[in-house]
Protein backbone atom coordinates (compact mmCIF):
# COMPACT_ATOMS: atom_id res chain seq x y z
CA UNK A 1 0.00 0.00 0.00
CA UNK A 2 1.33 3.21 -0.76
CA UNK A 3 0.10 6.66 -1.10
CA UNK A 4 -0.92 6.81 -4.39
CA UNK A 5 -3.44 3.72 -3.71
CA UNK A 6 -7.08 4.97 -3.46
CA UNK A 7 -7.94 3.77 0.06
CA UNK A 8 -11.65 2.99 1.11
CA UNK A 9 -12.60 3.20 4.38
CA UNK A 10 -16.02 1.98 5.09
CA UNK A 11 -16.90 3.71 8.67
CA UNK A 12 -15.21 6.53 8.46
CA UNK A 13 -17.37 8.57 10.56
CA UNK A 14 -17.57 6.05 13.41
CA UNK A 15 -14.53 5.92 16.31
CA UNK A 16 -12.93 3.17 14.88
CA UNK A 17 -13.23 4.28 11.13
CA UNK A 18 -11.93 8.14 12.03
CA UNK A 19 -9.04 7.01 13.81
CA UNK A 20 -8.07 4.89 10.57
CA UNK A 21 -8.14 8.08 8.59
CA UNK A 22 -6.49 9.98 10.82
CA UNK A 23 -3.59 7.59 10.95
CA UNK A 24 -3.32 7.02 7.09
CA UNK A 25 -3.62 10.89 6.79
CA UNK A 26 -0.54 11.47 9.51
CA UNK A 27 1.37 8.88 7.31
CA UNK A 28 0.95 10.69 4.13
CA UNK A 29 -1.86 8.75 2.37
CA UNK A 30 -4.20 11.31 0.92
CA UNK A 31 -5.79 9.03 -1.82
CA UNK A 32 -8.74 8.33 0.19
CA UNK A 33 -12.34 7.57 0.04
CA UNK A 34 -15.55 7.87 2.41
CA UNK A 35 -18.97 7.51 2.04
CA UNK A 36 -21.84 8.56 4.92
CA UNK A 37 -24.41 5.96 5.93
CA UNK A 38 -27.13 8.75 4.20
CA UNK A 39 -24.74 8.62 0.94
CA UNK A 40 -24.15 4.77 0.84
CA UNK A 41 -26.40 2.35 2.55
CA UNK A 42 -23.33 -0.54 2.99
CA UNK A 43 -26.72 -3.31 3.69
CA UNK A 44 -27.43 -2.56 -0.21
CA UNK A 45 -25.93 -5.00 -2.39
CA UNK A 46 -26.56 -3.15 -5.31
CA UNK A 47 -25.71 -0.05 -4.05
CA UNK A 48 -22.05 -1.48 -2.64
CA UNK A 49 -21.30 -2.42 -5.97
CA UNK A 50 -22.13 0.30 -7.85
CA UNK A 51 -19.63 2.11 -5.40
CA UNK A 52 -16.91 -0.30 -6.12
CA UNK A 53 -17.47 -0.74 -9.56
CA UNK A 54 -17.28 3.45 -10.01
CA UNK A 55 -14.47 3.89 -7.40
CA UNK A 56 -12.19 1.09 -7.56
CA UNK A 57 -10.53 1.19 -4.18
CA UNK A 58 -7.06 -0.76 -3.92
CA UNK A 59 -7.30 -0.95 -0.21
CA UNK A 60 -10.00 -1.40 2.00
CA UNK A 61 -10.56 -1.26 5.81
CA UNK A 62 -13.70 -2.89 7.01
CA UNK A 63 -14.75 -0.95 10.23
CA UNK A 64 -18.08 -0.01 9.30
CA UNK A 65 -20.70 -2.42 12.05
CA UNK A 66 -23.80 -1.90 13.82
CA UNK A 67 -22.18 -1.42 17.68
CA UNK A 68 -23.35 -0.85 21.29
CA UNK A 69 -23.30 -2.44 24.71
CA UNK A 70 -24.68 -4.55 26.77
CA UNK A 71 -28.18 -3.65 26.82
CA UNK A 72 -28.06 -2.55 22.72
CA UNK A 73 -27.07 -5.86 22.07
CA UNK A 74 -29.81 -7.60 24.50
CA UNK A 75 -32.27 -5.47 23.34
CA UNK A 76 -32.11 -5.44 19.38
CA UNK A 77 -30.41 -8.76 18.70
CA UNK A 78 -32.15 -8.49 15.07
CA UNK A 79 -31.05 -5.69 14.24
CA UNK A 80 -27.49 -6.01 14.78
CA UNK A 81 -27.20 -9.48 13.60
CA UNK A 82 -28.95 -8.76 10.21
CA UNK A 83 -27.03 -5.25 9.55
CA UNK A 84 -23.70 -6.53 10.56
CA UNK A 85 -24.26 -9.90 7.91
CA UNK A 86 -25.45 -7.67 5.61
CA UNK A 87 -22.67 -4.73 5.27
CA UNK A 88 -19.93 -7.21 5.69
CA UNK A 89 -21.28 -9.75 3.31
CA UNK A 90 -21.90 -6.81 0.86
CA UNK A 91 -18.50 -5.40 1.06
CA UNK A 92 -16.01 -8.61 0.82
CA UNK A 93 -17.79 -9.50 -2.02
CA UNK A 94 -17.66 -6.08 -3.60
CA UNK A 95 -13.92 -6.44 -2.91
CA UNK A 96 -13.82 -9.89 -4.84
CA UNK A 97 -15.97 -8.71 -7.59
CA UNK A 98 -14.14 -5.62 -8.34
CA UNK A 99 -10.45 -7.50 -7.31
CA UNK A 100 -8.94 -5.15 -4.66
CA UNK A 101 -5.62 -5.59 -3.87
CA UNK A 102 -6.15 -5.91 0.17
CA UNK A 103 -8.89 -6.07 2.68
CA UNK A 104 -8.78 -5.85 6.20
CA UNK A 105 -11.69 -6.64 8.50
CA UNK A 106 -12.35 -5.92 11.98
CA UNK A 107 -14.33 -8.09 14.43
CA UNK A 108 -14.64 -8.37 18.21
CA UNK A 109 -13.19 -10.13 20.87
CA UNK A 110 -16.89 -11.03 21.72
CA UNK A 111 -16.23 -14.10 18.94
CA UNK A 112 -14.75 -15.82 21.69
CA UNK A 113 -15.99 -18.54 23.84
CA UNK A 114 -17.43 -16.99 27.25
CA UNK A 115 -15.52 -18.99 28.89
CA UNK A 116 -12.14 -19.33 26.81
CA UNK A 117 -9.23 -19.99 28.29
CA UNK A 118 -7.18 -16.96 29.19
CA UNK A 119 -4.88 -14.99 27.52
CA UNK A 120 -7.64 -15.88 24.70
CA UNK A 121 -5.51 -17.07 21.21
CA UNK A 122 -7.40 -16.76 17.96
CA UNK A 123 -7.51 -20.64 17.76
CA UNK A 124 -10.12 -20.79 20.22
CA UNK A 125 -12.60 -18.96 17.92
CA UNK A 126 -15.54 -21.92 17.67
CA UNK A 127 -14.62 -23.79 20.24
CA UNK A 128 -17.22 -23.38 23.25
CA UNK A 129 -20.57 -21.09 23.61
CA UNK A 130 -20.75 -17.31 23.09
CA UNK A 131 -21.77 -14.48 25.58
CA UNK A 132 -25.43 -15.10 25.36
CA UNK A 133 -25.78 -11.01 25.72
CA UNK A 134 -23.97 -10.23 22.47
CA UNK A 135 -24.41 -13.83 20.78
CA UNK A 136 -26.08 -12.28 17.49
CA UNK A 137 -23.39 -9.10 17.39
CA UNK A 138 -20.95 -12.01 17.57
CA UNK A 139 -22.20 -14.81 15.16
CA UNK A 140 -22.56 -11.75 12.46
CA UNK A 141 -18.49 -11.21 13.55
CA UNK A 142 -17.67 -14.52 13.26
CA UNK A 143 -19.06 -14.68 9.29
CA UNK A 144 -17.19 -11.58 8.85
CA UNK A 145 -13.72 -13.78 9.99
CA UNK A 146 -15.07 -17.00 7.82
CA UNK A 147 -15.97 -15.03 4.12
CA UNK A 148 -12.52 -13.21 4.67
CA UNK A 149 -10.86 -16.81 5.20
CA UNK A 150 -13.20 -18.69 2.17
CA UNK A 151 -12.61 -15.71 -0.11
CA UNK A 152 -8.73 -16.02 0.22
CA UNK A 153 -8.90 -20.23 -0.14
CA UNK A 154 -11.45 -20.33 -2.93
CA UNK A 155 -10.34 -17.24 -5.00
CA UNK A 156 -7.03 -16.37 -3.67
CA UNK A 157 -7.90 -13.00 -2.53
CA UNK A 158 -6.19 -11.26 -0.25
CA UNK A 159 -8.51 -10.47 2.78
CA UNK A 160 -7.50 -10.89 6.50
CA UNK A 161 -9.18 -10.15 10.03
CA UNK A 162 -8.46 -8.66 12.98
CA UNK A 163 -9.87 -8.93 16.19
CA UNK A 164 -9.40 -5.81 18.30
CA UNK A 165 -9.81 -6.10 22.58
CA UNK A 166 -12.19 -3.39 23.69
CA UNK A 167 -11.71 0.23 22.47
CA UNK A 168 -12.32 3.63 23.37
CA UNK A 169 -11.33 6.58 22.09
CA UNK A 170 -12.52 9.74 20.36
CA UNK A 171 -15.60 9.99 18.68
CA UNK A 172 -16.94 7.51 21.04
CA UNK A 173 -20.71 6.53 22.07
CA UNK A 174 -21.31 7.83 25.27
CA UNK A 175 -25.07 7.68 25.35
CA UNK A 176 -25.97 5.39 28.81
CA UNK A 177 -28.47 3.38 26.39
CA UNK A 178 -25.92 2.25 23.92
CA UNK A 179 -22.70 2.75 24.72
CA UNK A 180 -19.55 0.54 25.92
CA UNK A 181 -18.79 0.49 29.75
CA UNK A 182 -15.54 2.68 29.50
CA UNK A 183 -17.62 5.92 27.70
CA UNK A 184 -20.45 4.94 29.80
CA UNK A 185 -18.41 5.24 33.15
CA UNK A 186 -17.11 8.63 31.98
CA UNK A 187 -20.42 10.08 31.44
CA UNK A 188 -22.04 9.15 34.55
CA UNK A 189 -18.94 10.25 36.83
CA UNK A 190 -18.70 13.32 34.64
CA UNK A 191 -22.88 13.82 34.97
CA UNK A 192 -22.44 13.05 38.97
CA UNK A 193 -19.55 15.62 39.13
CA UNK A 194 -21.85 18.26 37.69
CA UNK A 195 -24.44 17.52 39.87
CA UNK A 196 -22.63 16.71 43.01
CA UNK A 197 -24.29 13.48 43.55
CA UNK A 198 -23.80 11.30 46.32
CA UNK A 199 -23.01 8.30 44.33
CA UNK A 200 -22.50 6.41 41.07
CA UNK A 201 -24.07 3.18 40.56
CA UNK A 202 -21.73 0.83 38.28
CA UNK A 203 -24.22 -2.61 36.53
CA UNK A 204 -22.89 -5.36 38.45
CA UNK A 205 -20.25 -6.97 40.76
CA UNK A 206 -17.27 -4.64 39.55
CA UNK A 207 -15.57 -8.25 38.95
CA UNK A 208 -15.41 -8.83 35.60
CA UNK A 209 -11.67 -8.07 34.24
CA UNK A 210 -11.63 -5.90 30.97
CA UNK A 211 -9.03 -5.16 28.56
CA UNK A 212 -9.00 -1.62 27.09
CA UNK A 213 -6.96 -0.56 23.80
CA UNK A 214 -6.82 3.66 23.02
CA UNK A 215 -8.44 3.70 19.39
CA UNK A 216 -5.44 5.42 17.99
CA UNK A 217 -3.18 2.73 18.78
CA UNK A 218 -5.95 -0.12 17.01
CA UNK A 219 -5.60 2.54 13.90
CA UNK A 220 -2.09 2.03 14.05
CA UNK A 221 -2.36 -1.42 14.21
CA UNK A 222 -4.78 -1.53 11.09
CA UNK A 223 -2.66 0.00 8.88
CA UNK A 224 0.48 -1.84 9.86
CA UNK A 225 -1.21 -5.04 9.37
CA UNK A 226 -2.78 -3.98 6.11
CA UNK A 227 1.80 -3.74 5.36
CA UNK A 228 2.98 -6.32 6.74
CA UNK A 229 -0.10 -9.43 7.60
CA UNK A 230 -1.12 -12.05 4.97
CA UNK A 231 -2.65 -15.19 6.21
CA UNK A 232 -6.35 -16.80 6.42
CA UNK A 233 -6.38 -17.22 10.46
CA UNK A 234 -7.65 -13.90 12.27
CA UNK A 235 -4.99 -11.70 14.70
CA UNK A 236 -5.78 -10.24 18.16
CA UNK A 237 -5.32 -6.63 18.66
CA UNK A 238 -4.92 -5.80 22.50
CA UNK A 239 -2.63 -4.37 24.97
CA UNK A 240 -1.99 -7.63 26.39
CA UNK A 241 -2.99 -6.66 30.37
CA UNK A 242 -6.33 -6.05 31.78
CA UNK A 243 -8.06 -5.03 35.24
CA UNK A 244 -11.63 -5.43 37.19
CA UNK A 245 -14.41 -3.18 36.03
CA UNK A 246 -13.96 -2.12 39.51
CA UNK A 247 -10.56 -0.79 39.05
CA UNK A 248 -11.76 0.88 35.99
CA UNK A 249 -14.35 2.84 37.94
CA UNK A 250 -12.03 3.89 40.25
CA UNK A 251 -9.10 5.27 37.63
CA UNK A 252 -12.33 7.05 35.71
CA UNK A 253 -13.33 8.63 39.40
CA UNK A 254 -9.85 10.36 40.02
CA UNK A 255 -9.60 11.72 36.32
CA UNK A 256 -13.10 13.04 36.61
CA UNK A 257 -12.36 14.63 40.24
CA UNK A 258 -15.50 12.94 41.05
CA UNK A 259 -15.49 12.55 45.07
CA UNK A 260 -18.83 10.51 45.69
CA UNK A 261 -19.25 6.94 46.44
CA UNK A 262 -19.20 4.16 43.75
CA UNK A 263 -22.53 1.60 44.54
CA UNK A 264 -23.08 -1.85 42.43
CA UNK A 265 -26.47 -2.75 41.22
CA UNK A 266 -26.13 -6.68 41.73
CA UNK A 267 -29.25 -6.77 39.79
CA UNK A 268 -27.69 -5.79 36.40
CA UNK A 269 -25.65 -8.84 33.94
CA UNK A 270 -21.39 -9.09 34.63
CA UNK A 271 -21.07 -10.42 31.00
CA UNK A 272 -18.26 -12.40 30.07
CA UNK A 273 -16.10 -12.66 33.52
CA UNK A 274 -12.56 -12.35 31.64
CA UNK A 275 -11.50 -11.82 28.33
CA UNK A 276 -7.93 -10.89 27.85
CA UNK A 277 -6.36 -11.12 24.58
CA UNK A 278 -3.23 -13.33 23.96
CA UNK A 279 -0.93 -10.60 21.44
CA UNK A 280 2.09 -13.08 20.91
CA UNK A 281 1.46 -13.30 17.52
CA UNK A 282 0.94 -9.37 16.47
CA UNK A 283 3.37 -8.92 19.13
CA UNK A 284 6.00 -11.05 17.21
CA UNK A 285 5.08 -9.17 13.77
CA UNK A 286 6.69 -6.15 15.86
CA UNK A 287 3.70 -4.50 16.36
CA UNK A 288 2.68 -2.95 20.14
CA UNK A 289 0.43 -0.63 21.56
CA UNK A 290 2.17 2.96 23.29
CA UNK A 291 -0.86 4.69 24.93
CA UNK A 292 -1.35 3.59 28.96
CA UNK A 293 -4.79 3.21 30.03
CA UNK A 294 -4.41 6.76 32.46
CA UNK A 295 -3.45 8.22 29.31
CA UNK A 296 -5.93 7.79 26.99
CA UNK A 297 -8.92 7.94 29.29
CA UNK A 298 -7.03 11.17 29.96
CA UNK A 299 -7.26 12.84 26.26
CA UNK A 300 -10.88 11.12 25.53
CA UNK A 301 -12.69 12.74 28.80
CA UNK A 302 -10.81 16.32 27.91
CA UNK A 303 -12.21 15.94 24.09
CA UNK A 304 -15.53 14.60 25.71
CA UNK A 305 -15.59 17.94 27.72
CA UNK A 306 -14.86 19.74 25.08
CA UNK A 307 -17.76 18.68 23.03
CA UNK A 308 -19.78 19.10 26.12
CA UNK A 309 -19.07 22.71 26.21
CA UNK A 310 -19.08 23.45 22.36
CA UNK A 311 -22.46 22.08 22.52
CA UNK A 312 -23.84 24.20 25.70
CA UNK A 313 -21.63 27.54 23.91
């Protein structure tokens, strides 16, 4: 890939997709093409190939997915199975029709057994039962992995997957009904700061141990894979450490300057109890993550304040 490939990135205006133009941008790639949800519906067949066939991309990157929490996921299991099968069918096939050179998808780490073996490795993918709170957000994540893998055997083409830990960054969802716990956490200690509130309730035990990669540093990891990875089997993305959702709250509290109490509604699902990503193999590729967990919470909650005030100015 170099800079005078035309680059599609297919989520662009999602966290995962604008970090992935960001990074190509810093590096010097400026051949590069978006298209809004409004401007291209990616569940369209037709429509995804009329934008390949009049486009042509060379490169691709794949981060374009119906995404939310715990209770998104619960509550519209349809919705995101369907969508997700649907764009991700749509656009490796595009990609085979209209033979670009590379394409690089992104899945979850909730393709993993709930109760894999930790550090997870990507053999483990199909090897026990799913999460049953994001089982259709994962079985649409999972396809994703297998077309990329069946394309390359049957065709030859030159698709691969990776399978990035849990992310936050900028241009993350922080609304309470759909967002990820780390956003999630920021807005309510940021909301109970404002308000002075006695306390912040955090779903569940506190238990569960997370693993959290800065956004930026998956970006990173995209487009160095999309250099240097070519093989069928899927790669973890991850820091390669985690910590209790508990310990999470805490950090979140001191960068917030929130001073309340932290209370645990026992009535409210833990989710998967670990999942911790084994990185050996990126790891080996010479490929590893540089922002700390203090750090990037740091930048995201001063950009999420920002917003915050642009919008009340």
């Amino acid at each position: 890939m170099n800079i005078l490939h035309k680059i599609y990135v297919a989520g662009h205006n999602g966290m995962v997709g604008s970090a992935i133009v960001r990074n190509l941008q810093e590096k010097g790639f400026a051949n590069i093409t978006t298209r809004t949800s409004a401007e291209l519906d990616l569940r369209s067949q037709a429509a995804v190939n009329d934008f390949f066939a009049r486009e042509k991309p060379d490169f691709v990157f794949l981060a374009a997915a119906k995404v939310g929490g715990i209770l998104a996921n619960n509550t519209y299991p349809a919705q995101f199975i369907y969508d997700n099968l649907m764009i991700e069918a749509n656009i490796i096939h595009a990609a085979h029709l209209h033979r670009v050179n590379k394409l690089l998808f992104l899945g979850s780490s909730c393709i993993y057994p709930k109760f894999a073996p930790q550090p997870i490795k990507e053999e483990y993918l199909l090897t026990g039962l799913l999460e049953p709170t994001n089982e259709a957000y994962a079985i649409a994540k999972i396809a994703g992995i297998e077309l990329c893998k069946f394309y390359r055997r049957e065709y030859g083409d030159n698709f691969i997957s990776a399978m990035p830990t849990n992310l936050y960054g900028i241009n993350d969802n922080f609304d309470l009904n759909t967002s990820h716990v780390l956003p999630a956490l920021l807005h309510k200690f940021h909301e109970a700061k404002q308000r002075s509130a006695a306390s912040v309730v955090l779903w569940g035990s506190g238990k569960p141990r997370r693993e959290f990669l800065y956004v930026d540093d998956l970006a990173d990891a995209c487009v160095f894979l999309m250099q240097h990875y070519n093989d069928e089997i899927h790669i973890n993305v991850g820091v390669g450490e985690d910590l209790e959702i508990g310990e999470l709250a805490e950090l979140i509290k001191c960068i917030t300057g929130y001073r309340g109490a932290i209370e645990h509604d026992l009535s409210k699902p833990d989710g998967t109890p670990r999942k911790l990503l084994d990185v050996t193999r990126l790891r080996q590729l010479g490929w590893k993550s540089q922002t700390s967990l203090d750090t990037g919470i740091r930048k995201v909650y001063e950009w999420y304040v920002n917003i915050l005030s642009s919008h009340t100015g």
